[in-house]
Protein backbone atom coordinates (compact mmCIF):
# COMPACT_ATOMS: atom_id res chain seq x y z
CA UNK A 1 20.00 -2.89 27.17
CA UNK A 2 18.89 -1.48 23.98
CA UNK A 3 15.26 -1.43 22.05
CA UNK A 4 14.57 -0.67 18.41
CA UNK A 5 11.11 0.07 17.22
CA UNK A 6 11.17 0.41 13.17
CA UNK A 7 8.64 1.02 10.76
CA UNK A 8 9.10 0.50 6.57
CA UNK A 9 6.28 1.30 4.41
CA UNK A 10 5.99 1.40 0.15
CA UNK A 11 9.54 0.00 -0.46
CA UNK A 12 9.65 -1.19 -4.24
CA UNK A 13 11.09 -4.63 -4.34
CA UNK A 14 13.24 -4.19 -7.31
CA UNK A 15 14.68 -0.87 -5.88
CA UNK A 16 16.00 -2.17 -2.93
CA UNK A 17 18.73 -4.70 -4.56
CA UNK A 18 19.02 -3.90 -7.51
CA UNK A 19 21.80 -6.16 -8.78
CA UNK A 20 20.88 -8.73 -6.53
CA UNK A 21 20.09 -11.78 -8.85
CA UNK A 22 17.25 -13.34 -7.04
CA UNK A 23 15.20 -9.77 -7.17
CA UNK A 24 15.33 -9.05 -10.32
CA UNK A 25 11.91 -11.39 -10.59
CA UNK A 26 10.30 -9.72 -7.50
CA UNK A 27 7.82 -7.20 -7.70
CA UNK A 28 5.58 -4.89 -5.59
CA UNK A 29 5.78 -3.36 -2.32
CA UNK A 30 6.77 -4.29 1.13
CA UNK A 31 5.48 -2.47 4.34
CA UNK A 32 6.81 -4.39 7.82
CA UNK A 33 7.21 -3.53 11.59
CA UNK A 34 10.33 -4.08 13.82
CA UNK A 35 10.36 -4.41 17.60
CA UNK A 36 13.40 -5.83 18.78
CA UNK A 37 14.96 -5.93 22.33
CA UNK A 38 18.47 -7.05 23.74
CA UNK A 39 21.32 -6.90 25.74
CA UNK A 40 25.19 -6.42 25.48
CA UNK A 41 27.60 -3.75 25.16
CA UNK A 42 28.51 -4.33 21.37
CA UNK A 43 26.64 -3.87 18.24
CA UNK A 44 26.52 -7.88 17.97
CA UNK A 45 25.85 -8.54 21.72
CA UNK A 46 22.71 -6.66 21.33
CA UNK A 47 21.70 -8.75 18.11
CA UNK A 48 23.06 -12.04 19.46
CA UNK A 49 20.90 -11.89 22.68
CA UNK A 50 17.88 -10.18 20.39
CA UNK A 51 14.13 -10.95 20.41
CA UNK A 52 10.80 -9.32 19.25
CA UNK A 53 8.28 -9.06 16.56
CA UNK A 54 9.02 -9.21 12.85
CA UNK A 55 6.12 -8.52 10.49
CA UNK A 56 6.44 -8.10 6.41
CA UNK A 57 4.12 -8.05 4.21
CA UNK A 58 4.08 -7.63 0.04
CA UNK A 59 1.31 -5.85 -1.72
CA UNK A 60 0.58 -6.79 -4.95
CA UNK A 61 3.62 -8.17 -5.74
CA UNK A 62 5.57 -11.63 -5.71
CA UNK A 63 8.70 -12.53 -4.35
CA UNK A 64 10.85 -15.33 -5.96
CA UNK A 65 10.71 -19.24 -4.69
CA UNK A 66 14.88 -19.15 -4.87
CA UNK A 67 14.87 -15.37 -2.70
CA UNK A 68 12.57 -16.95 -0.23
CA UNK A 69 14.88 -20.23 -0.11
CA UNK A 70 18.01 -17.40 0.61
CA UNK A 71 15.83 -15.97 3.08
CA UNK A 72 14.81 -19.20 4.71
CA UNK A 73 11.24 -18.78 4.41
CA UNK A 74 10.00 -22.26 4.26
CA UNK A 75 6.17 -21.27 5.22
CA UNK A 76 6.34 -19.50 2.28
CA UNK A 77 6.00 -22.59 0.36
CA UNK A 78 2.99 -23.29 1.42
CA UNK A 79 1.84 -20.38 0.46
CA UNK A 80 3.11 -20.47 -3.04
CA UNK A 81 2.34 -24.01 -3.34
């Protein structure tokens, strides 16, 4: 069994890809918290059989509709509107 607790705080948007098309009209900072749990004896066991807590936020920034379409964020759309 394996656990991973991860924390990410003032990450620049535009720093973290770069090249990365979709980005490249993102701005500001994300902060998020990782808690993740699972079991297997590979790398991808552990992921495939994974569950937790995921939480992101972005301060004073903006994230672009066609990044959050990659990501499969379809709340988000509500909250862009």
């Amino acid at each position: 069994e394996g656990r991973a607790k991860l924390t990410a705080r003032n990450f620049k948007l535009k720093q973290l890809f770069p090249t990365f098309e979709p980005m490249k009209t993102s701005f500001g900072e994300l902060n998020g918290d990782a808690d993740i749990a699972g079991r297997g004896n590979s790398v991808a066991a552990l992921l495939g059989t994974s569950s937790g807590d995921l939480k992101m936020l972005i301060n004073d920034g903006a994230i672009s509709r066609s990044m959050m379409e990659i990501a499969g964020l379809n709340v988000g759309n509500y909250v862009v509107g």
